[in-house]
C-alpha atoms as a PDB file:
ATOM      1  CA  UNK A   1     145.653 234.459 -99.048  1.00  0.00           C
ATOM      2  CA  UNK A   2     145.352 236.905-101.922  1.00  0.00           C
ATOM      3  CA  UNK A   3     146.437 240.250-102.182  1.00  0.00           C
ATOM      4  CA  UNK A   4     145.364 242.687-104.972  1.00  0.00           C
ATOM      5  CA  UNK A   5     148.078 245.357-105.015  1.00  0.00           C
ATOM      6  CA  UNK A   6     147.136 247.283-107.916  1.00  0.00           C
ATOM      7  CA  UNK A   7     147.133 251.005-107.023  1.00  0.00           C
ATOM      8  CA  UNK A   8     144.115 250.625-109.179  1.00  0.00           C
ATOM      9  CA  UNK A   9     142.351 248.571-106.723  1.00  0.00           C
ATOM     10  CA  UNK A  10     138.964 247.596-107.996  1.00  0.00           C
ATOM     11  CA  UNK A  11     139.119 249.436-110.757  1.00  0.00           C
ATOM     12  CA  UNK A  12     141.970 247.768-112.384  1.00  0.00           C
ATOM     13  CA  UNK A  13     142.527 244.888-114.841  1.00  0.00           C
ATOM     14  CA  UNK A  14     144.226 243.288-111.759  1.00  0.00           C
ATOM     15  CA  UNK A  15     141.037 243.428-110.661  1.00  0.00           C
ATOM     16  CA  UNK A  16     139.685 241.088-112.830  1.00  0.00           C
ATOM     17  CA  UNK A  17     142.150 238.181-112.460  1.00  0.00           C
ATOM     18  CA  UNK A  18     141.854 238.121-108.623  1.00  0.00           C
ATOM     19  CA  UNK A  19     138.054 237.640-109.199  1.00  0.00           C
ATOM     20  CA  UNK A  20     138.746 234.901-111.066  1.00  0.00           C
ATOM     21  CA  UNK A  21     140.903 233.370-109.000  1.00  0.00           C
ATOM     22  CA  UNK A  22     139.165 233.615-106.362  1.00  0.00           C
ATOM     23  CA  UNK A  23     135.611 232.286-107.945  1.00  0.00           C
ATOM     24  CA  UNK A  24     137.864 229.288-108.817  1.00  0.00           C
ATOM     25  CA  UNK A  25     139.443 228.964-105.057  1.00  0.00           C
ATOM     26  CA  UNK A  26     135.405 228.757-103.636  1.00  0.00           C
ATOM     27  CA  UNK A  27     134.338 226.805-106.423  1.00  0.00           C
ATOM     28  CA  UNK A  28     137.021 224.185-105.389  1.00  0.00           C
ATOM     29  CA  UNK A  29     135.849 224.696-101.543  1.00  0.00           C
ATOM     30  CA  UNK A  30     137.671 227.070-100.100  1.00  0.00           C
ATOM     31  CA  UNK A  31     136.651 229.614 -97.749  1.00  0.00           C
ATOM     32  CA  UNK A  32     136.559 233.353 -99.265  1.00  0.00           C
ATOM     33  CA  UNK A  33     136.281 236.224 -97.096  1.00  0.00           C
ATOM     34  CA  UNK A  34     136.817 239.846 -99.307  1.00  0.00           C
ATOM     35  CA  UNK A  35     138.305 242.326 -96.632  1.00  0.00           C
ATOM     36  CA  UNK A  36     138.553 245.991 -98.272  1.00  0.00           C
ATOM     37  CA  UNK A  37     141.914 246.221 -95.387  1.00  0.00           C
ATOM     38  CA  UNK A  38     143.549 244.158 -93.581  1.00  0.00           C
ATOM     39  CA  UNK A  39     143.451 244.191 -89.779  1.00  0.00           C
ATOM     40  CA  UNK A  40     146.444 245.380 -87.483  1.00  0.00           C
ATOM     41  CA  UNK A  41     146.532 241.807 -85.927  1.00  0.00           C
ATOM     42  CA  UNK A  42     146.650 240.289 -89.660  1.00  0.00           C
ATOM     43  CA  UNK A  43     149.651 241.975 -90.345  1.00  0.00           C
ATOM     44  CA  UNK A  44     151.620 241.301 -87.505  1.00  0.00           C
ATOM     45  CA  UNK A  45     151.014 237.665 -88.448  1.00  0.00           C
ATOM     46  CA  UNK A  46     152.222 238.561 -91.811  1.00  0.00           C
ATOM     47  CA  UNK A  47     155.401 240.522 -90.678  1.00  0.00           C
ATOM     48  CA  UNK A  48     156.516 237.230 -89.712  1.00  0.00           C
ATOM     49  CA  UNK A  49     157.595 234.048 -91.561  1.00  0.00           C
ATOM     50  CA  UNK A  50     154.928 231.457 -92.290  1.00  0.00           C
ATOM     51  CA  UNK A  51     157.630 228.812 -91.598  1.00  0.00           C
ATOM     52  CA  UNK A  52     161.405 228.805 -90.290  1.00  0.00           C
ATOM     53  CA  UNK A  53     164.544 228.442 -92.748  1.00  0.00           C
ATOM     54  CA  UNK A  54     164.885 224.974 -91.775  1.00  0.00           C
ATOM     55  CA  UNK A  55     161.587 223.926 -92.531  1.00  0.00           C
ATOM     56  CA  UNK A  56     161.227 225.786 -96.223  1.00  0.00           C
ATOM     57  CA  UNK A  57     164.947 224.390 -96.904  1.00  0.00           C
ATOM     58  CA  UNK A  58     163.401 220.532 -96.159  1.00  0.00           C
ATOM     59  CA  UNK A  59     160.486 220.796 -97.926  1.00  0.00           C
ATOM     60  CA  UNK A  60     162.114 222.104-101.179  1.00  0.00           C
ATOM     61  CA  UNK A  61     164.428 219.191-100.938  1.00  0.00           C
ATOM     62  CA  UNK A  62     161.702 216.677-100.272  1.00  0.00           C
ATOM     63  CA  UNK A  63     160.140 218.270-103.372  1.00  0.00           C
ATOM     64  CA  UNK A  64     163.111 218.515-105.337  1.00  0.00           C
ATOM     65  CA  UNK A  65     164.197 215.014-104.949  1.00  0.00           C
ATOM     66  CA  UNK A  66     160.644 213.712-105.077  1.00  0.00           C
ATOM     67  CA  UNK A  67     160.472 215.614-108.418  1.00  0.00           C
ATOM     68  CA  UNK A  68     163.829 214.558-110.236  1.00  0.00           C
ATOM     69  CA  UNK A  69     163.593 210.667-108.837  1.00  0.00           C
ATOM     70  CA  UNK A  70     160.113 210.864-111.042  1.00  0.00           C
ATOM     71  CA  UNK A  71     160.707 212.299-114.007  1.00  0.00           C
ATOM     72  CA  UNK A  72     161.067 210.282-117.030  1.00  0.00           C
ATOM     73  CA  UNK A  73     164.545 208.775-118.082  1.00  0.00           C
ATOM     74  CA  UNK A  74     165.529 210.320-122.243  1.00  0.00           C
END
């Protein structure tokens, strides 16, 4: 999900990087849908977290020890 902030909307350099972004996001097959505002029901989802404490807290650690158990030895 991508959100273009800018005050400046369209008409911003902003703009031009979410473009891009997002040409690169369906280029690499995923679905694009430009909405101009988003829905009522949308942002109730959003008001809420994506995932619980618990579950952001074991996937950083997963990825954390995943990451320094790989990385090369000086």
């Amino acid at each position: 999900m991508v959100f273009n902030g800018s005050p400046r909307a369209e008409y911003g350099n902003t703009h031009v990087r979410v473009d891009a972004f997002l040409e690169g996001a369906r280029e690499a097959g995923a679905e694009v849908v430009r909405m101009l505002k988003v829905s009522d029901a949308i942002m109730r989802k959003l008001e809420k977290p994506l995932v619980t404490d618990e579950q952001y807290m074991k996937g950083a650690d997963a990825y954390w020890d995943k990451s320094l158990t790989n990385r090369p030895q000086p």
